[in-house]
Protein backbone atom coordinates (compact mmCIF):
# COMPACT_ATOMS: atom_id res chain seq x y z
CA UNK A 1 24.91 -26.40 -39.50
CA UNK A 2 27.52 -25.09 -36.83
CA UNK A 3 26.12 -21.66 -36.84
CA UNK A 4 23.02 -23.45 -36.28
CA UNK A 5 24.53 -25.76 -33.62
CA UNK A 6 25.90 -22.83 -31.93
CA UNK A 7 22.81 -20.63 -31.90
CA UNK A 8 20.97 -23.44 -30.19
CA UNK A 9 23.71 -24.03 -27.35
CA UNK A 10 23.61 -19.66 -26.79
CA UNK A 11 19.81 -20.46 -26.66
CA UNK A 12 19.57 -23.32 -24.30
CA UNK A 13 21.97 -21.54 -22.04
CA UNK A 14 20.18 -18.38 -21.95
CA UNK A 15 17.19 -20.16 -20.95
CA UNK A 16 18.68 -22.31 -18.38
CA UNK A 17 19.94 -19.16 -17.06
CA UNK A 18 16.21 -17.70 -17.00
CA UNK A 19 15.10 -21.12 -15.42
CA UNK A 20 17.36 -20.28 -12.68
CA UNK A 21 16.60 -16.96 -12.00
CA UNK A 22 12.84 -17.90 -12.05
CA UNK A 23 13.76 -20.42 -9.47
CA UNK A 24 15.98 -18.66 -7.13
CA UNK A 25 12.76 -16.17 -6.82
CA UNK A 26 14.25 -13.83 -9.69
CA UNK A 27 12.50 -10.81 -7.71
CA UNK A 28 13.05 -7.39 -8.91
CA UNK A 29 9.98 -5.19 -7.62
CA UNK A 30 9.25 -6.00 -3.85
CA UNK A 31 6.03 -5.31 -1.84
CA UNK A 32 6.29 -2.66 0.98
CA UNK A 33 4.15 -2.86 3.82
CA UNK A 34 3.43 -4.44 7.57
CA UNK A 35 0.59 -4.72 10.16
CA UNK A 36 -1.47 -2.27 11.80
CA UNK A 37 -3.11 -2.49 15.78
CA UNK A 38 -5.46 -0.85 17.08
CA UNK A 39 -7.00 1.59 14.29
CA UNK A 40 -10.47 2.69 14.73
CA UNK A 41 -10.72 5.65 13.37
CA UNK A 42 -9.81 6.74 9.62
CA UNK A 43 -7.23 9.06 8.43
CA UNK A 44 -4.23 7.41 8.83
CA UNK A 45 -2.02 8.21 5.55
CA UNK A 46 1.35 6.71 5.59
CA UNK A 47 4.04 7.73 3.14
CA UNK A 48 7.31 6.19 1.36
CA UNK A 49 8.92 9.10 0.03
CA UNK A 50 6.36 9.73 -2.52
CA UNK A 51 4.25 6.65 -2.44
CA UNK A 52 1.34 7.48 0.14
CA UNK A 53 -1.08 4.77 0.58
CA UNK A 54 -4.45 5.63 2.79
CA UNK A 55 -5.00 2.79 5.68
CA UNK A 56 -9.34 2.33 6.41
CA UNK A 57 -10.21 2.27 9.89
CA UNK A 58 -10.03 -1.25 11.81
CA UNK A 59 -7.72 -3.01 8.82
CA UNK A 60 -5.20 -5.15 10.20
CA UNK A 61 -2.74 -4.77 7.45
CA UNK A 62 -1.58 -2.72 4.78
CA UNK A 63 1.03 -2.39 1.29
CA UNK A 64 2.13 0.51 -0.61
CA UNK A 65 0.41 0.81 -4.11
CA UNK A 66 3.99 0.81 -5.88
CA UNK A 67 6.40 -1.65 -5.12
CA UNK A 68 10.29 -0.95 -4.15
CA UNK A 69 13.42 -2.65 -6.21
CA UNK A 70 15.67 -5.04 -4.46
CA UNK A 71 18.17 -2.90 -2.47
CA UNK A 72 16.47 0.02 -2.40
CA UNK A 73 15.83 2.15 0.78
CA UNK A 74 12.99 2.70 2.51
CA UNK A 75 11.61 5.13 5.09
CA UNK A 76 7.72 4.84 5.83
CA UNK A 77 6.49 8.23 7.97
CA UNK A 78 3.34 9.10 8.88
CA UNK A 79 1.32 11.51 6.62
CA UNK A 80 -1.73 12.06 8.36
CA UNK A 81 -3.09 10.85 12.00
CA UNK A 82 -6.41 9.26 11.81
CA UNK A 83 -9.23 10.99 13.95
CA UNK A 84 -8.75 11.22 17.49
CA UNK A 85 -5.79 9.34 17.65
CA UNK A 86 -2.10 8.88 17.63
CA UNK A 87 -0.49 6.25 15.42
CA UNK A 88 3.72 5.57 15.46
CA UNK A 89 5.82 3.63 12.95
CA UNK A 90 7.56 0.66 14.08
CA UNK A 91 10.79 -0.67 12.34
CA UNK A 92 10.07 3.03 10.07
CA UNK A 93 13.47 2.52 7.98
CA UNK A 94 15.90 0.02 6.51
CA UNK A 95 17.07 -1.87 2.65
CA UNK A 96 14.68 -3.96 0.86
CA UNK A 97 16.06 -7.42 0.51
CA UNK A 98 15.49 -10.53 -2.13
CA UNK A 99 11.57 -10.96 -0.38
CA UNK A 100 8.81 -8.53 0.14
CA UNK A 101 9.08 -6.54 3.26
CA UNK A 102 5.44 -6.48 5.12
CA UNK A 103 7.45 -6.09 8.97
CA UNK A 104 7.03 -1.79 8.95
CA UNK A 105 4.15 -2.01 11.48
CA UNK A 106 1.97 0.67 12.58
CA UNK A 107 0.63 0.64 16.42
CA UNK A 108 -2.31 3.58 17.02
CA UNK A 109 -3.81 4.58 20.30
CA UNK A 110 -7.14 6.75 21.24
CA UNK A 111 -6.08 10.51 22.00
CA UNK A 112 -6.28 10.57 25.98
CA UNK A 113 -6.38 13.81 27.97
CA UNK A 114 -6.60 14.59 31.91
CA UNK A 115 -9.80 15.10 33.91
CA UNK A 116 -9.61 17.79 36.93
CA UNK A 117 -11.31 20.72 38.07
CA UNK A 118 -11.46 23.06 40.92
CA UNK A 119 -12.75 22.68 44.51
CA UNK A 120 -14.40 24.93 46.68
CA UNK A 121 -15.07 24.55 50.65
CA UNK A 122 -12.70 21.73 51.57
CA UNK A 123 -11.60 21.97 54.90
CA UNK A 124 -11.43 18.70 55.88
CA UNK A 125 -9.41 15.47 55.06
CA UNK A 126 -11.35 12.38 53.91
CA UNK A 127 -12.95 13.34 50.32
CA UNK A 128 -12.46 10.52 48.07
CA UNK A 129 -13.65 10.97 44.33
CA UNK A 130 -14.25 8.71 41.67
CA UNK A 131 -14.19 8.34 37.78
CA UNK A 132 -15.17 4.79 36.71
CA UNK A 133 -12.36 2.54 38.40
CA UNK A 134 -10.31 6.14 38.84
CA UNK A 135 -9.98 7.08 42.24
CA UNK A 136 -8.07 10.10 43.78
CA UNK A 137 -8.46 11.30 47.80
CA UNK A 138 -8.23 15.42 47.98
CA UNK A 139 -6.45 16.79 50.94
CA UNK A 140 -7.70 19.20 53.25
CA UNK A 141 -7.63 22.78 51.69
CA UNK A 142 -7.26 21.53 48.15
CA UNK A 143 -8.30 23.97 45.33
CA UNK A 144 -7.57 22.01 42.30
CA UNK A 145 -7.98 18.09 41.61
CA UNK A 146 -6.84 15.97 38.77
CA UNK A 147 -8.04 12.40 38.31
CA UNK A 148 -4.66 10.25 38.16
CA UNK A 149 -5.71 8.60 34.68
CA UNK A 150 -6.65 10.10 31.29
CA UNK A 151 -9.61 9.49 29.56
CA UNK A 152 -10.00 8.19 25.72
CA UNK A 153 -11.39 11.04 23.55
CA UNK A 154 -14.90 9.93 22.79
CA UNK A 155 -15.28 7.98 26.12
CA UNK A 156 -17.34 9.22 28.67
CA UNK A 157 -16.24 10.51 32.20
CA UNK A 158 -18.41 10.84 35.44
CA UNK A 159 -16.79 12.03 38.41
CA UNK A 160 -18.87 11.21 41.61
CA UNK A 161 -18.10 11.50 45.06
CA UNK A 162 -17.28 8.38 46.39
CA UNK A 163 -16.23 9.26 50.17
CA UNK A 164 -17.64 12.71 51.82
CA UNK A 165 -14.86 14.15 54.21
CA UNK A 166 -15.16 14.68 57.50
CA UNK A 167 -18.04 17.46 58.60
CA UNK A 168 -18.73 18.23 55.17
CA UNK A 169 -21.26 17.31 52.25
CA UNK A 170 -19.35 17.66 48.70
CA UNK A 171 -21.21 18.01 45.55
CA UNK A 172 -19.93 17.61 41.77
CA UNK A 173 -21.07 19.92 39.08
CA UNK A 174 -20.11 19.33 35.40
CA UNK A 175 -18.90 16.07 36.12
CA UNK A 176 -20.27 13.28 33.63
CA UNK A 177 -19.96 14.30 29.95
CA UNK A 178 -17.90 12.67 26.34
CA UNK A 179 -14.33 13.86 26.31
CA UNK A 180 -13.36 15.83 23.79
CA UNK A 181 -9.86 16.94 22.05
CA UNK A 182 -8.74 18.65 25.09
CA UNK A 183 -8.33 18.21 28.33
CA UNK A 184 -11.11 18.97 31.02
CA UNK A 185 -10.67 21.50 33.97
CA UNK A 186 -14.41 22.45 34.80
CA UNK A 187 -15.83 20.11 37.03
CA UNK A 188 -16.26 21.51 40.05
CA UNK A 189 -16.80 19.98 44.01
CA UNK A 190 -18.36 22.11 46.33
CA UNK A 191 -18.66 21.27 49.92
CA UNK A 192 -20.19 22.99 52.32
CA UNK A 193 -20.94 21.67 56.36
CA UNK A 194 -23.59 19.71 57.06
């Protein structure tokens, strides 16, 4: 009957003990993951060591398939860009804790490269050209221009001229079409007198 007793008490305490674990969140495998902003294009492969998980275009979330252990380290990299853009790792390393860690957050952007070209026939001050709300003024004598802001790859671009210079009629050739993975250096203004 004591054995018995005994057994019981070793059995009840072993299961109070479980109780409490249970409780007290008793975590041992931990979910990995965080947001994402900004993704609209697919690609984007993200890696844990070697736990990859693949994040779908315009998700605003994601996990890794396998979950870490409590107190392990982490370091999330990117595997793969997505298409046309560039994505960076926020928060990228650290020690998983006693709750799941969903704060390694991923912010992508839409490549962006510069507009320009070449100019021919400007001898006068004044020209003022335009690309949507992009506006740059080419001196006198000028042979190259650059709009001052990129353009997303995919968007389109249309330089015009918005002001002619002084004396002179400018012209744009090559100036509207989609932007593509590189940037653009032949549109050209041509001005001649009037």
């Amino acid at each position: 009957m004591k054995t018995f007793l005994r057994y019981l008490r070793i059995s009840s305490l072993a299961l109070t003990c479980a109780i409490g674990l249970a409780a007290c969140g008793g975590y041992s495998a931990l979910t990995l993951g965080g947001t994402v902003s900004g993704l609209t294009n697919s690609g984007l492969v993200l890696a844990n060591g070697g736990d990859t998980v693949s994040v779908p275009a315009n998700v605003t979330s994601y996990a890794f398939p396998n979950q870490i252990n409590v107190g392990a380290s982490f370091h999330v990299t990117i595997q793969s860009q997505p298409q046309h853009m560039t994505c960076a790792v926020i928060d990228i390393s650290g020690t998983a804790g006693t709750t799941s860690t969903t704060n390694i957050n991923v912010a992508c952007a839409q490549n962006s490269y510069a507009v320009g070209g070449t100019v021919s026939g400007l001898t006068a001050g004044g020209l003022v050209l335009i690309n949507g709300a992009d506006v740059v003024t080419i001196a006198a004598n000028a042979t190259v221009f650059t709009m001052p802001a990129k353009v997303p790859d995919g968007s389109v671009y249309g330089i015009a001229v918005l002001t002619q210079p002084t004396g002179l009629t400018c012209s744009v050739v090559n100036g509207t079409a989609y932007m593509a993975e590189a940037a653009v250096t032949s549109v050209q203004v041509i001005c001649v007198p009037v």
